[in-house]
N, C-alpha and C. Protein backbone atom coordinates (compact mmCIF):
# COMPACT_ATOMS: atom_id res chain seq x y z
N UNK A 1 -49.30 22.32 89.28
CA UNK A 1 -48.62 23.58 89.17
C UNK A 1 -49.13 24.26 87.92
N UNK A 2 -49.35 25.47 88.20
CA UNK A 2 -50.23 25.89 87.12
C UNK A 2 -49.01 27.21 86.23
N UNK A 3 -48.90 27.20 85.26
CA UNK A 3 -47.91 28.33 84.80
C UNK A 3 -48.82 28.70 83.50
N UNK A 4 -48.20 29.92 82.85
CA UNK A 4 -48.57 30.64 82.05
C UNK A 4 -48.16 30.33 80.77
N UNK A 5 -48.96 29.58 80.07
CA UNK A 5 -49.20 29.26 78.58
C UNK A 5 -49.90 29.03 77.67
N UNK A 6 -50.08 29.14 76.48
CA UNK A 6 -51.09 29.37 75.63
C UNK A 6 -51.96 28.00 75.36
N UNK A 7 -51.68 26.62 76.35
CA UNK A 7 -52.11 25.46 75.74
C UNK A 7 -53.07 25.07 76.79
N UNK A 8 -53.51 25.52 77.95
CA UNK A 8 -53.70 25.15 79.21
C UNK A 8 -53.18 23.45 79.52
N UNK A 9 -51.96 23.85 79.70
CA UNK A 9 -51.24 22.76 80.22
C UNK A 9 -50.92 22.79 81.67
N UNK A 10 -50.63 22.00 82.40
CA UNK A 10 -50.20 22.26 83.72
C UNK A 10 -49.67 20.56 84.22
N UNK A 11 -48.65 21.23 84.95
CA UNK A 11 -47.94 19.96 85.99
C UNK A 11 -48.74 19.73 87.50
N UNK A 12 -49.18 18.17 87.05
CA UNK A 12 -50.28 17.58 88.92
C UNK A 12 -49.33 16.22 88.68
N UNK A 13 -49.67 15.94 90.27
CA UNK A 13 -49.40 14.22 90.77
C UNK A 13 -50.77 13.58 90.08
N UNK A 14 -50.31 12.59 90.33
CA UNK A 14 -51.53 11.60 89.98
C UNK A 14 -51.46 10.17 90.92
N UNK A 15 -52.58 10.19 90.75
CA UNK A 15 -52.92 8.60 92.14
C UNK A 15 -52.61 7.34 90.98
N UNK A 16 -52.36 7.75 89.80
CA UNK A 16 -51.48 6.37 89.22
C UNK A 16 -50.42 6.03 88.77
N UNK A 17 -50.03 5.99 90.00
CA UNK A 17 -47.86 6.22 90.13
C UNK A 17 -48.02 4.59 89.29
N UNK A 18 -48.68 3.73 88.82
CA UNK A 18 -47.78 2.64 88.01
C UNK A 18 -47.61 2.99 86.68
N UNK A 19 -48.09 4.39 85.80
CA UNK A 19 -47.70 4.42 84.67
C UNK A 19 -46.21 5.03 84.52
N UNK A 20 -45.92 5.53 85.11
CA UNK A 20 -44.25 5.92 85.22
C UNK A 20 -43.97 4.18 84.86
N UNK A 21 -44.12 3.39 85.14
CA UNK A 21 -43.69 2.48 84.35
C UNK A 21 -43.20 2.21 83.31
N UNK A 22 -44.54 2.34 82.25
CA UNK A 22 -44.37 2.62 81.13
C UNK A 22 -43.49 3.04 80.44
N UNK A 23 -43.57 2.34 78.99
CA UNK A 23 -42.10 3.41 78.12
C UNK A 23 -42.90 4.49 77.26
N UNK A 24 -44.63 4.00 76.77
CA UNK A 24 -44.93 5.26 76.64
C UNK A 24 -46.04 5.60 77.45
N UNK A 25 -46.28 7.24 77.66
CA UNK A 25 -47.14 7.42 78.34
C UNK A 25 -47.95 8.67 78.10
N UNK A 26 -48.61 8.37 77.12
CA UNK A 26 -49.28 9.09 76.33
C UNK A 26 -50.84 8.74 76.59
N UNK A 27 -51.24 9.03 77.69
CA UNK A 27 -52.36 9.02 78.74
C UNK A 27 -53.37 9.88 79.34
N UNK A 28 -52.69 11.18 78.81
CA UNK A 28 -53.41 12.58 79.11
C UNK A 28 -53.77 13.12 77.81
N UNK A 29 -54.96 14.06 78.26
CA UNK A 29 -55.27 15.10 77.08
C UNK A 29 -54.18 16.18 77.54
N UNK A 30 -53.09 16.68 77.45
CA UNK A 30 -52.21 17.78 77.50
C UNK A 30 -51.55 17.60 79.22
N UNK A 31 -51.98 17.55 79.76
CA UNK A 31 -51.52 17.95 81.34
C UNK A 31 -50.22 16.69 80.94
N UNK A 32 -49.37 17.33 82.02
CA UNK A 32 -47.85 16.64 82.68
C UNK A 32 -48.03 15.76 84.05
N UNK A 33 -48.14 14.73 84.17
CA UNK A 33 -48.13 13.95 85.25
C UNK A 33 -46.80 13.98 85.88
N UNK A 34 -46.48 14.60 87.51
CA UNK A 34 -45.41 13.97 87.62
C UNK A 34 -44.90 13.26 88.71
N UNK A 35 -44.33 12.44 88.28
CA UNK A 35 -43.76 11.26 89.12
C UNK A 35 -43.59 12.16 90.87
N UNK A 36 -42.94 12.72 90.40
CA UNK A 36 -42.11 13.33 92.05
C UNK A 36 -42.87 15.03 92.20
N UNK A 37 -43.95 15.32 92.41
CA UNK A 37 -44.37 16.31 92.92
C UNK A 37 -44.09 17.28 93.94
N UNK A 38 -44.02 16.80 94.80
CA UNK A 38 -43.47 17.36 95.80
C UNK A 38 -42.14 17.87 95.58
N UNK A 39 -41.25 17.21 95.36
CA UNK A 39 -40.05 17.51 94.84
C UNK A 39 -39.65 18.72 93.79
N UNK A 40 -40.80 19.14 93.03
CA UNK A 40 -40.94 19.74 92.27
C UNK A 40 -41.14 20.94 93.05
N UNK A 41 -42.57 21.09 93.86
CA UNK A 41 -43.31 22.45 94.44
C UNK A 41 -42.04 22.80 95.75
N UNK A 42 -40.95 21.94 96.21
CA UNK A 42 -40.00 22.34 97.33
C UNK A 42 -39.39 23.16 96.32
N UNK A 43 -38.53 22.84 95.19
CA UNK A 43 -38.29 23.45 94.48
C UNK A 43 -38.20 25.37 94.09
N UNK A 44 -39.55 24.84 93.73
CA UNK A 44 -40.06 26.36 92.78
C UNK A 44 -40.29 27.02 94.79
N UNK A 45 -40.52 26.71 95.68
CA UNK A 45 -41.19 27.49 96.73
C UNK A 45 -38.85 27.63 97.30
N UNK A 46 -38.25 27.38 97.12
CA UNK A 46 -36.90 27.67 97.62
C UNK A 46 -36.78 29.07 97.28
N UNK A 47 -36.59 29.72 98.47
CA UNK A 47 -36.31 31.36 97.70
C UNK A 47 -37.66 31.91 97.76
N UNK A 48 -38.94 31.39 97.56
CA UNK A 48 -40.16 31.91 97.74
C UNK A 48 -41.10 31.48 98.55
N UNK A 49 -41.71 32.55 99.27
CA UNK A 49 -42.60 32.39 100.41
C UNK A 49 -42.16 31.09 101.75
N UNK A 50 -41.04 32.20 101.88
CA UNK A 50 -40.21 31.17 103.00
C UNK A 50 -41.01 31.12 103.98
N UNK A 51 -41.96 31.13 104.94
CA UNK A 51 -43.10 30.97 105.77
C UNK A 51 -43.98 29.91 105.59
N UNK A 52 -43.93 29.51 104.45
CA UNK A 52 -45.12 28.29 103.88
C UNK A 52 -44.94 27.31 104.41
N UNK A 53 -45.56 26.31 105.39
CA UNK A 53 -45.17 24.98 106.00
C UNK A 53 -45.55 23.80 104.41
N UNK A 54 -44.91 23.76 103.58
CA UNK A 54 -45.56 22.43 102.85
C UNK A 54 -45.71 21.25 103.00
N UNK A 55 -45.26 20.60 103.83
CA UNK A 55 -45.44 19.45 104.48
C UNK A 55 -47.14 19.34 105.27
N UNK A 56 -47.21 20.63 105.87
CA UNK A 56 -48.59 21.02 106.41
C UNK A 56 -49.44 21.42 105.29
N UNK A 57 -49.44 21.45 103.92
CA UNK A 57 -50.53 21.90 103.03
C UNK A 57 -50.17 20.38 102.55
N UNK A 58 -49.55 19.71 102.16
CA UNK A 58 -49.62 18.52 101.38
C UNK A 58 -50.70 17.84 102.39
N UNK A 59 -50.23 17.10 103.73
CA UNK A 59 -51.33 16.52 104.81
C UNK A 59 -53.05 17.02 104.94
N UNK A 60 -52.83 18.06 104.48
CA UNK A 60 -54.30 18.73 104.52
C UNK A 60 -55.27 18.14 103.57
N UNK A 61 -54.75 17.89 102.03
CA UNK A 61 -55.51 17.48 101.25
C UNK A 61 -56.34 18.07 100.04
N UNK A 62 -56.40 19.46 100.71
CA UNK A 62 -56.85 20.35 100.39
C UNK A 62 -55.97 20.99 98.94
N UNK A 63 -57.03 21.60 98.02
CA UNK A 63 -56.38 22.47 96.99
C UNK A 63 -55.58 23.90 97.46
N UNK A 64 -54.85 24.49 97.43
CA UNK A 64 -54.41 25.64 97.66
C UNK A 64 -53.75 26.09 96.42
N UNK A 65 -53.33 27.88 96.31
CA UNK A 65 -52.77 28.82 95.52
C UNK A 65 -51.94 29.28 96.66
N UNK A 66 -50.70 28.74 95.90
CA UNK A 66 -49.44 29.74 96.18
C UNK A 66 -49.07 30.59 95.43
N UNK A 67 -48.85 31.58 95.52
CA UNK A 67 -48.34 32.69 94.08
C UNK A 67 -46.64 33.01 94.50
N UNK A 68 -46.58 32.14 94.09
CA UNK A 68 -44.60 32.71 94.36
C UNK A 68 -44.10 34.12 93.74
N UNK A 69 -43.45 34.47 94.89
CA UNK A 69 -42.79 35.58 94.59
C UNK A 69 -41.40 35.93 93.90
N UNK A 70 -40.86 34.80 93.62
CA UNK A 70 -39.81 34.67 92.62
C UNK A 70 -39.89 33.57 91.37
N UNK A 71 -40.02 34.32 90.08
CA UNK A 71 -40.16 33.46 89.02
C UNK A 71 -39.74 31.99 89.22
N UNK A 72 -40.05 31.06 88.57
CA UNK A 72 -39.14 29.66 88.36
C UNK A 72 -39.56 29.55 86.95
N UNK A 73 -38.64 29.52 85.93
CA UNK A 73 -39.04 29.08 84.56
C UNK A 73 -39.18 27.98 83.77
N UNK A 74 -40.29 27.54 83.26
CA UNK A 74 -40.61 26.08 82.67
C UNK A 74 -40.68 26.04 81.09
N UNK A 75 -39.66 25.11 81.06
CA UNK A 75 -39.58 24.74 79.73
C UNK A 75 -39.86 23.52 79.02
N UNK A 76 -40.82 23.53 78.07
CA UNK A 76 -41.20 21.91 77.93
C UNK A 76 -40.83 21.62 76.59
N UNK A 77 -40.30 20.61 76.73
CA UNK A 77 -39.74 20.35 75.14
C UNK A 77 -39.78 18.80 74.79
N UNK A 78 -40.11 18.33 73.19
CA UNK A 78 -40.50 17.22 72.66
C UNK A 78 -39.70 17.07 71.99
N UNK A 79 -39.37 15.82 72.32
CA UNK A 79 -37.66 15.48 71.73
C UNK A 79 -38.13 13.69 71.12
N UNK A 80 -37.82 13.54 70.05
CA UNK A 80 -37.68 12.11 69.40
C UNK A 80 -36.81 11.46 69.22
N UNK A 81 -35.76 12.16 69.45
CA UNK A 81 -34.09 11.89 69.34
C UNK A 81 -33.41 12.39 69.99
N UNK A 82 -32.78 11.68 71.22
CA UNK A 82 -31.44 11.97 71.61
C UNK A 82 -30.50 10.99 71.56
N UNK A 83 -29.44 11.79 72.70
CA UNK A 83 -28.00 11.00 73.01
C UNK A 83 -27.88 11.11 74.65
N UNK A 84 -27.57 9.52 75.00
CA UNK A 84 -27.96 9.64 76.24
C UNK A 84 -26.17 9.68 76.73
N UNK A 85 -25.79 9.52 78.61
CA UNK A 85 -24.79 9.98 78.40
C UNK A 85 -23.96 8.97 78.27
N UNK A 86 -23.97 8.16 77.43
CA UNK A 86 -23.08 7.19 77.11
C UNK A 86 -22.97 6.88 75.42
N UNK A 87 -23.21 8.24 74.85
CA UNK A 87 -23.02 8.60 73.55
C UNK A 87 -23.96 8.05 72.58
N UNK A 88 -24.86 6.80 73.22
CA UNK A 88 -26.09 6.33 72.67
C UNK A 88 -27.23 7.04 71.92
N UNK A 89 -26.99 6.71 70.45
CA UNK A 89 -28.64 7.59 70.32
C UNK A 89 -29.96 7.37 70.27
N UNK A 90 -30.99 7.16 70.58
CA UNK A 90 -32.03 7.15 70.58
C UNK A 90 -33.21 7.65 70.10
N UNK A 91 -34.30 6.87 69.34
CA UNK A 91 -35.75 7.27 68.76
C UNK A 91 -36.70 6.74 69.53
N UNK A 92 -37.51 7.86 69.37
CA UNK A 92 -39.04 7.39 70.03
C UNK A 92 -39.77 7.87 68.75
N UNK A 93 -41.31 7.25 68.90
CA UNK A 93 -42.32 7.56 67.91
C UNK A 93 -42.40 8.70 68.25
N UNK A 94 -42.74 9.49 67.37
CA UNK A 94 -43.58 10.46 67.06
C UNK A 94 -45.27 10.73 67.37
N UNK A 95 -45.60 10.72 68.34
CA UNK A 95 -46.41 10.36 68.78
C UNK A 95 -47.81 11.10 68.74
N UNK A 96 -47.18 12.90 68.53
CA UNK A 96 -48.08 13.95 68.56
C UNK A 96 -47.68 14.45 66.81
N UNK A 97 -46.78 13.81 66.54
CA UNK A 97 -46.87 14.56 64.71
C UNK A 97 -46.45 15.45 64.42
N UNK A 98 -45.33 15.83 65.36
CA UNK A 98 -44.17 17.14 65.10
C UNK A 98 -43.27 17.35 64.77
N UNK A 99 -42.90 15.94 64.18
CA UNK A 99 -41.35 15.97 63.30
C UNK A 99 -41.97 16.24 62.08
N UNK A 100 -43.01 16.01 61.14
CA UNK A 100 -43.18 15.91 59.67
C UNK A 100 -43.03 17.89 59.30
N UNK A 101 -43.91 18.16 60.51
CA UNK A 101 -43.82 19.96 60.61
C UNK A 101 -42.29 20.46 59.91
N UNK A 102 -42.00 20.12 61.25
CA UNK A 102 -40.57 20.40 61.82
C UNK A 102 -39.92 20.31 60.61
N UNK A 103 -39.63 18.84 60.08
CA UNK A 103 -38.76 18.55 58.14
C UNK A 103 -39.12 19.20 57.59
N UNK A 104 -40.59 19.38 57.67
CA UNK A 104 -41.32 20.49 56.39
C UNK A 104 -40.24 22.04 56.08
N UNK A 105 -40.33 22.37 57.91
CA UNK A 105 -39.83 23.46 57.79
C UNK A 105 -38.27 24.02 57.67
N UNK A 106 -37.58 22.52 57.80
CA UNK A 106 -36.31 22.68 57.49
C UNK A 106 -35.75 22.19 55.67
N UNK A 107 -37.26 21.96 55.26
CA UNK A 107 -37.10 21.72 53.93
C UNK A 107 -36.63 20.50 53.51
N UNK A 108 -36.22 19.50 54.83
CA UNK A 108 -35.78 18.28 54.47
C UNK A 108 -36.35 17.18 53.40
């Protein structure tokens, strides 16, 4: 899935569904691997280009451009710390080097 941003990043499947395994997966130069693809493009195509058989473009194999006609907005965000929902908090490494920024800029 290709969207509009300044990093050329983009969301594809990948033929190596065993790294979802993984706890990290820091495996790409920038692109988003994702687990459930399809799931994703039913998604963003709900509401747009109701005519499209996708079941019949997935079987094909083939690359295609859909240009949807109703926005879907993507937001990607790098998080080192949360709270999961059982009030748990959680760290991961830092992996890309964006917390030291980040303190810098909160003066911490």
């Amino acid at each position: 899935m290709l969207f509009s941003n300044p990093f050329s990043i983009y969301l594809h499947d990948t033929p190596s569904k065993q790294l979802f395994q993984k706890d990290v997966r820091t495996f790409s130069s920038g692109c988003i691997r994702l687990e459930k693809p399809w799931e994703l493009a039913r998604f963003a195509l709900n509401g747009n280009n109701s005519g499209i058989n996708l079941t019949e473009k997935i079987n094909s194999g083939e690359t295609i451009t859909i240009n949807l006609t109703k926005r879907v907005p993507i937001y990607l965000t790098y998080l080192t710390a949360w709270v999961d929902d059982q009030d748990h908090i959680h760290f991961a490494e830092d992996v890309y080097g964006r917390d030291k920024r980040l303190l810098e800029y909160a003066r911490w």
